[in-house]
Protein backbone atom coordinates (compact mmCIF):
# COMPACT_ATOMS: atom_id res chain seq x y z
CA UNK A 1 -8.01 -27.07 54.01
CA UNK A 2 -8.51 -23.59 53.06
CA UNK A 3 -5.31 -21.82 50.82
CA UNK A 4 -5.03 -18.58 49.89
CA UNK A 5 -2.43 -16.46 47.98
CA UNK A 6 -1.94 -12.46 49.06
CA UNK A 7 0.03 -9.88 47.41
CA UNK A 8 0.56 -5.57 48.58
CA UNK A 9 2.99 -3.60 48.20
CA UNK A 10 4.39 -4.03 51.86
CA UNK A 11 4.68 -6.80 54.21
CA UNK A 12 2.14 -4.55 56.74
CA UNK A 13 -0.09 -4.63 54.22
CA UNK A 14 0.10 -8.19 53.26
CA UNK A 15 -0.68 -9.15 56.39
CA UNK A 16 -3.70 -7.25 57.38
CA UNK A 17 -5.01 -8.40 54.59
CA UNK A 18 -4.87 -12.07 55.20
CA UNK A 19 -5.93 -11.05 59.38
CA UNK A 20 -8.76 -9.44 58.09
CA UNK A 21 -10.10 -12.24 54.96
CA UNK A 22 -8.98 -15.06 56.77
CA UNK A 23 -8.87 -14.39 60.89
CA UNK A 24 -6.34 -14.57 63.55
CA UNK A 25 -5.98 -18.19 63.26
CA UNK A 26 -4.68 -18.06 59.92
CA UNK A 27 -1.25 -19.66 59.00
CA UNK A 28 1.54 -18.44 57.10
CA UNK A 29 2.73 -21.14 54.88
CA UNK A 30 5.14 -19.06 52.15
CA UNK A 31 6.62 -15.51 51.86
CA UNK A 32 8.20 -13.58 48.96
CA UNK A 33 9.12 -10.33 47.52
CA UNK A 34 9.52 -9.62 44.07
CA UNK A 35 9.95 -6.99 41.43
CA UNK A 36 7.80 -5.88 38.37
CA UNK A 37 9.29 -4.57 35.58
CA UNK A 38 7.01 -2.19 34.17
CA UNK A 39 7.46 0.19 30.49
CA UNK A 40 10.65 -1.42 29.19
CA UNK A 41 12.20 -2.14 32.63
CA UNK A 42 12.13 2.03 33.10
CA UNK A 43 9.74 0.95 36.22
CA UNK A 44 10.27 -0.78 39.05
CA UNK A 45 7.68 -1.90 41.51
CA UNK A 46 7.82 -4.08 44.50
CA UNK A 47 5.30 -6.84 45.57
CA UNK A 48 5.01 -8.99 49.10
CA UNK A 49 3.32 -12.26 48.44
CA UNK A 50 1.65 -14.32 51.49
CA UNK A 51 0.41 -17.50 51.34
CA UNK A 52 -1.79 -18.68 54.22
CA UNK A 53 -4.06 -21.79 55.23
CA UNK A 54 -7.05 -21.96 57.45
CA UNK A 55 -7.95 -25.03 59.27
CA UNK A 56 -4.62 -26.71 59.63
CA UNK A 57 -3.98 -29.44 62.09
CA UNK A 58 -0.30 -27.51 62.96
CA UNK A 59 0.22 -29.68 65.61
CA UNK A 60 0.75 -32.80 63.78
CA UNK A 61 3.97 -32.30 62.53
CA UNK A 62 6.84 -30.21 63.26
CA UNK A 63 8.19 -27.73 61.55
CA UNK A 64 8.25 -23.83 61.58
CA UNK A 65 4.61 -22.55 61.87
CA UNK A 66 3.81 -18.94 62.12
CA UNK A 67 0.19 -17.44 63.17
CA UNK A 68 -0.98 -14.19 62.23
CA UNK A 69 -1.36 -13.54 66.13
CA UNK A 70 1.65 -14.79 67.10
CA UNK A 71 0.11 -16.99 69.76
CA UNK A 72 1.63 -20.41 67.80
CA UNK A 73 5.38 -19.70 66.55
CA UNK A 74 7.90 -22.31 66.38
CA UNK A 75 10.76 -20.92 64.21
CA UNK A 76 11.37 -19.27 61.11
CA UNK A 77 11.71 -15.79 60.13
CA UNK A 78 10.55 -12.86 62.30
CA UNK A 79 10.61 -10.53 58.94
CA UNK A 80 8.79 -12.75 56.99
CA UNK A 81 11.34 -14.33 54.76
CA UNK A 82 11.21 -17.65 55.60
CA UNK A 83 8.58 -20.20 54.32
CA UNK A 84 7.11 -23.05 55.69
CA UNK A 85 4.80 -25.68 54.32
CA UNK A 86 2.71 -27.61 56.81
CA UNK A 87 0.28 -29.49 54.37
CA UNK A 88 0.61 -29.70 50.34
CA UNK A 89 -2.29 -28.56 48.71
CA UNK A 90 -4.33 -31.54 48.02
CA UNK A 91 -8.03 -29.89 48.48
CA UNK A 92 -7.72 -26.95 46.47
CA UNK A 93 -5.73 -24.86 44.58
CA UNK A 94 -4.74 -21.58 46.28
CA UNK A 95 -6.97 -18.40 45.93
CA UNK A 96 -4.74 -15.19 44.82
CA UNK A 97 -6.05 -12.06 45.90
CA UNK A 98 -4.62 -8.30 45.12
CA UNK A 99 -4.64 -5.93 47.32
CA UNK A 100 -2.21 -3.68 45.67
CA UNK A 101 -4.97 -1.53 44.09
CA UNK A 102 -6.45 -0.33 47.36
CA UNK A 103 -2.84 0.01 49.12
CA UNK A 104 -1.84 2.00 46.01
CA UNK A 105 -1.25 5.29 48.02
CA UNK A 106 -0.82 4.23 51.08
CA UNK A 107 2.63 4.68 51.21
CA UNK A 108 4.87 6.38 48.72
CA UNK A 109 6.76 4.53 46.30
CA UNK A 110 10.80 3.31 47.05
CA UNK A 111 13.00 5.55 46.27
CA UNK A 112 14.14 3.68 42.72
CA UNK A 113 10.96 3.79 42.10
CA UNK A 114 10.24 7.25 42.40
CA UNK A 115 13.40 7.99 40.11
CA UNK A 116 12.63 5.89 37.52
CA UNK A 117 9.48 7.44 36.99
CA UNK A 118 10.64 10.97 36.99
CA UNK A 119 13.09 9.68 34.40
CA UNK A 120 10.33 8.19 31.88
CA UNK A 121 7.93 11.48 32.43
CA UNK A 122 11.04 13.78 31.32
CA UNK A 123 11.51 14.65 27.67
CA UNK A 124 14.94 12.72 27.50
CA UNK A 125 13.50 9.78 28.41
CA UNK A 126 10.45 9.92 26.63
CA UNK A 127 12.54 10.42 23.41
CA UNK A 128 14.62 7.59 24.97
CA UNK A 129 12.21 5.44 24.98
CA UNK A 130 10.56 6.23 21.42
CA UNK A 131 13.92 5.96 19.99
CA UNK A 132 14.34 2.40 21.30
CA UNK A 133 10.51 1.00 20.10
CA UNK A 134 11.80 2.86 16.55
CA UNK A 135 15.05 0.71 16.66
CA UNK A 136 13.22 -2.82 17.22
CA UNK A 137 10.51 -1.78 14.80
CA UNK A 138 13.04 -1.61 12.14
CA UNK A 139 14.94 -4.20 13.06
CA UNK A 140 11.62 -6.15 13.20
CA UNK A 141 10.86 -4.95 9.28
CA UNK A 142 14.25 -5.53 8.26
CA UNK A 143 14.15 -9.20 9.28
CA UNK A 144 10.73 -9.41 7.86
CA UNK A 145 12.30 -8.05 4.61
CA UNK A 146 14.67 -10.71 4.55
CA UNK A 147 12.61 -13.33 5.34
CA UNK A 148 10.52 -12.24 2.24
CA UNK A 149 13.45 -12.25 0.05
CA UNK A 150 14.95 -15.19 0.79
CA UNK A 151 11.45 -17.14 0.36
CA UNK A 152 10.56 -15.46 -3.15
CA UNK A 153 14.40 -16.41 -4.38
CA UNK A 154 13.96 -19.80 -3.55
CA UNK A 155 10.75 -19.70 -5.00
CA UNK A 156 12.67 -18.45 -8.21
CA UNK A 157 16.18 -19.98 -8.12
CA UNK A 158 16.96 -18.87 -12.15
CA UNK A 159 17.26 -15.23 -11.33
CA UNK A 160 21.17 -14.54 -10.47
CA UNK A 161 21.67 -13.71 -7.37
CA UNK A 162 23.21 -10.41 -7.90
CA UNK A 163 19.93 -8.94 -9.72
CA UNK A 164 17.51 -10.60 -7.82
CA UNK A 165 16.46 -6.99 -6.16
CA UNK A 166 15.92 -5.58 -9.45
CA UNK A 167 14.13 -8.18 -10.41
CA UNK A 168 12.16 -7.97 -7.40
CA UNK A 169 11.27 -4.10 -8.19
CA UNK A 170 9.89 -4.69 -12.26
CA UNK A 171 7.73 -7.70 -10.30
CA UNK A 172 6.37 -4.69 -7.26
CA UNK A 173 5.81 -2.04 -10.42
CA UNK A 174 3.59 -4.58 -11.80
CA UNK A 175 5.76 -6.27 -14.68
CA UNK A 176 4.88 -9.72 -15.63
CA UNK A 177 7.24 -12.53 -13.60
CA UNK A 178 8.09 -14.34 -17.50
CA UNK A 179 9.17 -10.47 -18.93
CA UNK A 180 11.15 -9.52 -15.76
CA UNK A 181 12.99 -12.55 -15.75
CA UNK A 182 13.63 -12.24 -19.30
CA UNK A 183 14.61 -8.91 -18.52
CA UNK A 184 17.15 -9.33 -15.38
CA UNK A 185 18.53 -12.76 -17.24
CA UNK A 186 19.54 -10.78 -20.80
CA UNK A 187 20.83 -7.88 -18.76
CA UNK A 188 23.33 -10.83 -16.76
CA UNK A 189 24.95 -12.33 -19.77
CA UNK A 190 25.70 -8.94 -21.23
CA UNK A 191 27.44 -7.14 -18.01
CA UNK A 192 30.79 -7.78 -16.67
CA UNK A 193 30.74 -8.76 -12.74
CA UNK A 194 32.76 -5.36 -11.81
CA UNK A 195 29.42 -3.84 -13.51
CA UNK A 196 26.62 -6.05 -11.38
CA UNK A 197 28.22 -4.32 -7.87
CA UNK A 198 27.23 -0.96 -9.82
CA UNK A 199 23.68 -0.35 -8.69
CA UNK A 200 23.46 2.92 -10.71
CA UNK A 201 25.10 1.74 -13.68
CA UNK A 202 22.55 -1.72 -13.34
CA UNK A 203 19.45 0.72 -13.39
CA UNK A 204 20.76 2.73 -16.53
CA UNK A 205 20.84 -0.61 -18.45
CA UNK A 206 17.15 -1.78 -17.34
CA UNK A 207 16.19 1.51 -18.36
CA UNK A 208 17.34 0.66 -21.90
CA UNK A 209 15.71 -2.67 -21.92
CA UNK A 210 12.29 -1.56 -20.80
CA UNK A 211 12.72 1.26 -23.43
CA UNK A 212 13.62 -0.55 -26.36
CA UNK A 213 10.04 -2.81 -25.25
CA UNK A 214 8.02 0.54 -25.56
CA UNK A 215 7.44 1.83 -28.87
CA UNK A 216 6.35 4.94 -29.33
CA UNK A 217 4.09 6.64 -32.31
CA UNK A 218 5.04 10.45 -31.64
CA UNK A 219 2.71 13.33 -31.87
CA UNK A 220 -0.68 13.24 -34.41
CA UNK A 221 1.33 14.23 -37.78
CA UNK A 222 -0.95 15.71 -40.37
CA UNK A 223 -0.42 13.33 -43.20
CA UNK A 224 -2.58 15.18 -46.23
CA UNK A 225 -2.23 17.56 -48.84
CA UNK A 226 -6.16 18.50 -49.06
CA UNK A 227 -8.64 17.64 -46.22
CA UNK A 228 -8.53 17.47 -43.23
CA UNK A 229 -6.46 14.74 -40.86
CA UNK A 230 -9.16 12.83 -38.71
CA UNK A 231 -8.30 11.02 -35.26
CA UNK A 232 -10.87 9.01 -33.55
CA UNK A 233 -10.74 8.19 -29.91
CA UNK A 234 -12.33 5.25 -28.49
CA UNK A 235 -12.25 2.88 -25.50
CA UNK A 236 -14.26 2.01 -22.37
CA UNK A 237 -16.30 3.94 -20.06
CA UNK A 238 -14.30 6.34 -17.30
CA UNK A 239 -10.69 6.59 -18.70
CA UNK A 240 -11.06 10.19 -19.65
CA UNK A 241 -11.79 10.00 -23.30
CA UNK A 242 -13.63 13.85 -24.01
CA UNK A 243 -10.38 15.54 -21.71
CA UNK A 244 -8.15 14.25 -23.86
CA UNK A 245 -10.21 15.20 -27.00
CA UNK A 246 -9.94 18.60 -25.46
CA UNK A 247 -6.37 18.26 -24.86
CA UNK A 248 -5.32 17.66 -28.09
CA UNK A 249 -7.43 19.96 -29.73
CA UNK A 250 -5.87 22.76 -27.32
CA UNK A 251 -2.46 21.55 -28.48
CA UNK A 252 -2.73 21.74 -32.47
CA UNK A 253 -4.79 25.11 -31.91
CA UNK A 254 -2.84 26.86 -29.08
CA UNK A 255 0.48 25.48 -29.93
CA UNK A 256 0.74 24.64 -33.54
CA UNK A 257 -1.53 27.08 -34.74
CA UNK A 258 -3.85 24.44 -36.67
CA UNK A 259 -7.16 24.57 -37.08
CA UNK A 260 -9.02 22.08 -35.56
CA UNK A 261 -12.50 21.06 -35.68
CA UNK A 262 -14.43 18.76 -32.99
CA UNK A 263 -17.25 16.59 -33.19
CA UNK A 264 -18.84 13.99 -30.77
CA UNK A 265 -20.99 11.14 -31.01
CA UNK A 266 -21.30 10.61 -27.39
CA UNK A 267 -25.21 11.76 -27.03
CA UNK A 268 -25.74 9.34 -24.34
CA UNK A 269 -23.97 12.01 -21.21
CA UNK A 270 -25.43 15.26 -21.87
CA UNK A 271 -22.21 16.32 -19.07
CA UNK A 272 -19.60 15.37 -21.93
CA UNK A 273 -21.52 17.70 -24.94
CA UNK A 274 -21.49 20.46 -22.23
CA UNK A 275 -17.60 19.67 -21.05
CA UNK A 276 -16.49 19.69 -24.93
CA UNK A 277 -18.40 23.23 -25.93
CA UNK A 278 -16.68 24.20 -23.55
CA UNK A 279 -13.60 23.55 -25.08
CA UNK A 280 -14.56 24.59 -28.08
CA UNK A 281 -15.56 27.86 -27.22
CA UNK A 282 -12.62 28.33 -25.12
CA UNK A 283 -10.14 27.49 -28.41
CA UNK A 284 -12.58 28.97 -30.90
CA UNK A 285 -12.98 25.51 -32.78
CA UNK A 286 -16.21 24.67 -34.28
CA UNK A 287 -17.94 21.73 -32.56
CA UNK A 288 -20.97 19.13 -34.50
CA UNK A 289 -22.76 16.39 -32.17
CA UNK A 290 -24.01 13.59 -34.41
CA UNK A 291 -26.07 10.94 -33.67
CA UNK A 292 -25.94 8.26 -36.51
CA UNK A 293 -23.30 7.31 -39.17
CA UNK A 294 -24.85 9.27 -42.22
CA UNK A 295 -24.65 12.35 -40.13
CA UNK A 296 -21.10 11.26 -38.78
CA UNK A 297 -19.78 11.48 -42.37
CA UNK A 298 -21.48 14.66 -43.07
CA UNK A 299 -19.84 16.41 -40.23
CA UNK A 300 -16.39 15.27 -40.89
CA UNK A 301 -17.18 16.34 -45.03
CA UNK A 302 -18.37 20.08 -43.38
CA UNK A 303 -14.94 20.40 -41.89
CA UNK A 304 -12.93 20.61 -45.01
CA UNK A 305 -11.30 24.03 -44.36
CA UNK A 306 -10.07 22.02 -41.19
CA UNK A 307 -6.35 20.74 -40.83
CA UNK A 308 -7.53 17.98 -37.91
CA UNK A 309 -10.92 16.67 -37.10
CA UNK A 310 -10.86 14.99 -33.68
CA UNK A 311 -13.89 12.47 -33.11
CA UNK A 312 -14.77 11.97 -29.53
CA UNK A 313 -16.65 8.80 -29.43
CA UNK A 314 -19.07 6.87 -26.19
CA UNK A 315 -17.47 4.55 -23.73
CA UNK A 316 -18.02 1.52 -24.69
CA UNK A 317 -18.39 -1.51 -22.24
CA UNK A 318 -15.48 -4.27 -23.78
CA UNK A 319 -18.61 -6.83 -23.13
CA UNK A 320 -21.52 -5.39 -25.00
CA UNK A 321 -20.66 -6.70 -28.28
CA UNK A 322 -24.21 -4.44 -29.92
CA UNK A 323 -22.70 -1.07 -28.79
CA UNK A 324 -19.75 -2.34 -30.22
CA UNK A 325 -20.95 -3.25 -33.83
CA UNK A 326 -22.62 0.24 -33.52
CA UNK A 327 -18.73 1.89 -33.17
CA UNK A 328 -17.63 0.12 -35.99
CA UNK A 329 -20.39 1.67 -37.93
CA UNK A 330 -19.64 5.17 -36.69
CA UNK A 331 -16.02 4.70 -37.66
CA UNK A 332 -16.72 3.03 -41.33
CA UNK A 333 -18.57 6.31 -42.12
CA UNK A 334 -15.94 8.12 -41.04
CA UNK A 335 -12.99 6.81 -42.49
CA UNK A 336 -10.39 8.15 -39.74
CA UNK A 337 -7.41 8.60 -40.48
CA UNK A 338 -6.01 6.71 -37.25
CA UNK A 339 -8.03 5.37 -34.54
CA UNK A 340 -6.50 5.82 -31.24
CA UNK A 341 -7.45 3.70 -27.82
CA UNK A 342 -7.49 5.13 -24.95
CA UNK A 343 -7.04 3.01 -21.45
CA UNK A 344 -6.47 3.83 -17.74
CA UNK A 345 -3.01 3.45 -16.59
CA UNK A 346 -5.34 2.88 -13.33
CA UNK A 347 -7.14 -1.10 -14.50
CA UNK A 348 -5.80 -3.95 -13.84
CA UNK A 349 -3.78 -5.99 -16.64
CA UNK A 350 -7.20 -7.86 -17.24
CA UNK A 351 -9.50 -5.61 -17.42
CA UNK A 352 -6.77 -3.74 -20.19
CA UNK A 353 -6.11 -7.02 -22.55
CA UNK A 354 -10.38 -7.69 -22.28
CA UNK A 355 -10.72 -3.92 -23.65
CA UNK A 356 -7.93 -4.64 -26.47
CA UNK A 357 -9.19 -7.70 -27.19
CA UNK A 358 -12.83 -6.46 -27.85
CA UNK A 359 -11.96 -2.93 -29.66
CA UNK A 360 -9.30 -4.94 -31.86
CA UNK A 361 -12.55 -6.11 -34.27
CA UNK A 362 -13.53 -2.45 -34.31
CA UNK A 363 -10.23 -0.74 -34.91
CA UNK A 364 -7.11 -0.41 -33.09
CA UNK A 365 -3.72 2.03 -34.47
CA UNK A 366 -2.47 3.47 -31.60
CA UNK A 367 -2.75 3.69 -27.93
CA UNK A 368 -3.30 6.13 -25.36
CA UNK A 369 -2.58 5.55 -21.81
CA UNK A 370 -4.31 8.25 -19.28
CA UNK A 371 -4.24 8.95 -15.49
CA UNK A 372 -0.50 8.18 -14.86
CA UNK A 373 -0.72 10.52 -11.62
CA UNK A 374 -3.33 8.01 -10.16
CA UNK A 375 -1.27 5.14 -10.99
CA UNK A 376 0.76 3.41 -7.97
CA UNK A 377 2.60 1.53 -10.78
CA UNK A 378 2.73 1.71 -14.27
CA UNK A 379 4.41 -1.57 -15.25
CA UNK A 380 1.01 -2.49 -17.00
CA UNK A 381 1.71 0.05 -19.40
CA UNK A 382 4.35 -1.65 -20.51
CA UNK A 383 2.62 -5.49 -20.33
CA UNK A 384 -0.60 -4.01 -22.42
CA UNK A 385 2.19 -2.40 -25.07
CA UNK A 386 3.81 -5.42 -25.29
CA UNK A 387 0.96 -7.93 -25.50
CA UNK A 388 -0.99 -5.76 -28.81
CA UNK A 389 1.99 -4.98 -30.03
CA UNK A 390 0.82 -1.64 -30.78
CA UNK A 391 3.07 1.90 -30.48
CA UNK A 392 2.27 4.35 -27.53
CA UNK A 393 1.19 8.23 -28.57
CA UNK A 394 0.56 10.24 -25.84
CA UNK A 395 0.03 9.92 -22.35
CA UNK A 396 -2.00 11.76 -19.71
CA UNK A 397 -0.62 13.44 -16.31
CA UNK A 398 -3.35 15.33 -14.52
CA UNK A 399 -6.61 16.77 -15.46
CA UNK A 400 -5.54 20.53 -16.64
CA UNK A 401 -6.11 20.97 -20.57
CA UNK A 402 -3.71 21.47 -22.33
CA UNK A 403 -1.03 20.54 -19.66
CA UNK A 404 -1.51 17.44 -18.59
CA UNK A 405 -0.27 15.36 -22.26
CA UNK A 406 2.52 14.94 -23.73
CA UNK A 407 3.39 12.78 -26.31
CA UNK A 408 4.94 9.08 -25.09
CA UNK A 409 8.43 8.20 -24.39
CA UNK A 410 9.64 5.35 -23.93
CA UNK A 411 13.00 6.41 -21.66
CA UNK A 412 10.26 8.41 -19.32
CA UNK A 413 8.15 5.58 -18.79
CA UNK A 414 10.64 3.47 -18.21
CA UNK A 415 11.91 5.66 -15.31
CA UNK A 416 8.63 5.72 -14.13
CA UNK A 417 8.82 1.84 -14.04
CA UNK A 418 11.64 2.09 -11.91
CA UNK A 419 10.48 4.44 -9.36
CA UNK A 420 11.80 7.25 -9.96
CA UNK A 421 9.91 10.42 -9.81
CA UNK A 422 7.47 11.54 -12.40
């Protein structure tokens, strides 16, 4: 027994088909018509389905049988419609063949058909239609976003309810889970429950908690009678140590109408003595390059007449403890009056408490963070402030000197940490 499934567009079509794979002796065991639904349901397309048998023994039973040459008909439907099944399908399953593809233009499409499409190529209902995969994308990403949330507040089942978003925003900006918590749980026993419905009010008081975590050091502050005031910058490779040198040399010259002199022991990238005569020429400040600690002190003694002397030091890698000895050296001879380190808003939290950790045994006062407009978050600022315990001086923007710095404050970080704009 030979099966064998057809489908066309028309019932004409159908049946030439099966005439022409599977003879005039062929019988018609089932008929159908159907629908596809194509782009959203906007399409419609109708299908005839035959399915005939070859080398059946119709005589044996009764029942209707229909041949494609209508020599053998007892019964059933003239049109088609009705089925008829002489033999179940015990030797094979039946073979489904396609002939829609080469019937394609044969005839033109139903009338629905025809309208439907006109509708989807028009403007309206190509905006229709974008409008509708817009609405179940959404709806898709809301109930993805609540999924989320429900799973990270069972996950932490201390944070009250009514805060749990906020909390959820110091975690995305990078805040440590313990701090936030600490955080969102203070701020809950000190508000009323009108206040907790308040989202703007709620933000105003996080600002004032993440503030009062951020100390700040103000601007460099000459602190001598006779001599000059000197500031040392150190830190690792890449954060943008000789820009900010410039920076702040720009800003006591320019601004405060100080003199400031400039010296460098970074002889390793002949790029950063070129970038920093630059500067110097540009704000008329004399500039020394040194390259061991005797000379380092008689630089800084040359610069008497000077009311700041700014020390631009090498990056130095947190893990090379040798290069770091050799800073410690440099800033012994020196004798700075504070010792600033300067860090990438940009590294991770690790990478930040490795490079505290190390430059701690050389010398640590203040800290600098730079790069703030490459930051996606700056919620490390505040976990690296936090964990030294050391006040925040300046921080960088951008890469124009003297723009880009200005001296660190704790409510503008904080709104930072919150996402709002710089």
């Amino acid at each position: 027994m030979n099966l064998q499934t057809f489908r066309a567009p028309t019932m004409a079509e159908c049946l030439s088909e099966v005439k022409r794979v599977m003879g005039t002796d062929a019988v018609i065991l089932h008929t159908r018509t159907y629908v596809i639904r194509q782009w959203l349901g906007f399409k419609r397309r109708e299908m005839v389905e035959i399915t005939a048998g070859r080398g059946l023994n119709s005589g044996a039973r009764g029942g209707a049988v229909r041949r494609i040459n209508g020599s053998a008909s007892r019964g059933g439907d003239s049109n088609g419609g009705g089925t008829a099944t002489l033999v179940a399908p015990t030797e094979r399953q039946p073979t489904y063949i396609d002939v829609s593809a080469r019937a394609t233009n044969a005839l033109p499409p139903p009338d629905h058909v025809a309208n439907g499409q006109a509708i989807l190529s028009s403007p309206a209902g190509g905006t229709a239609l974008m409008m509708g995969l817009s609405k179940d994308v959404t709806k898709l990403t809301e109930m993805m976003n609540e999924l989320m949330s429900n799973v990270r507040q069972q996950q932490t089942p201390d944070i009250p309810e009514e805060l749990f978003a906020d909390y959820m925003q110091l975690v995305e900006n990078q805040i440590e889970r313990e701090l936030a918590a600490e955080i969102i749980k203070g701020l809950h026993r000190t508000l009323r429950p009108d206040h907790l419905t308040q989202k703007s009010f709620v933000r105003e008081k996080i600002a004032d908690q993440l503030e009062k975590l951020l100390p700040t050091a103000g601007p460099i502050v000459r602190s001598k009678a006779f001599g000059p005031h000197v500031v040392a910058l150190i830190g690792p490779t890449g954060v943008g140590k000789t820009t900010t040198i410039a920076k702040l040399a720009a800003k006591l010259q320019l601004e405060e109408k100080r003199k400031v002199g400039l010296i460098t022991i970074d002889t390793y990238r002949i790029a950063a003595i070129d970038q920093l005569k630059k500067y110097a020429d540009i704000i008329r400040s004399p500039l020394k390059v040194v390259g061991s600690a005797e000379d380092l002190r008689e630089a800084v003694a040359s610069m008497s007449d000077c009311d700041f002397v700014l020390i631009d030091t090498a990056g130095r890698s947190p893990k090379d403890t040798l290069k770091l000895s050799e800073l410690k050296t440099f800033l012994e001879a020196a004798s700075p009056d504070e010792v600033h380190l300067v860090l990438s808003t940009t590294v991770s939290r690790e990478c930040a408490e490795l490079a505290i950790e190390r430059f701690a045994d050389v010398r640590v006062d203040k800290l600098i963070f730079t790069k703030l407009d490459e930051a996606r978050h700056v919620g490390n600022v505040l976990n690296v402030v936090r964990a030294v315990k050391k006040s925040l001086s300046y921080v960088t923007t951008g890469q124009d000197v003297p723009a880009d710095i200005e001296v660190a404050k704790g409510r503008r970080i904080a709104q930072m940490i919150l996402g709002n704009e710089m």
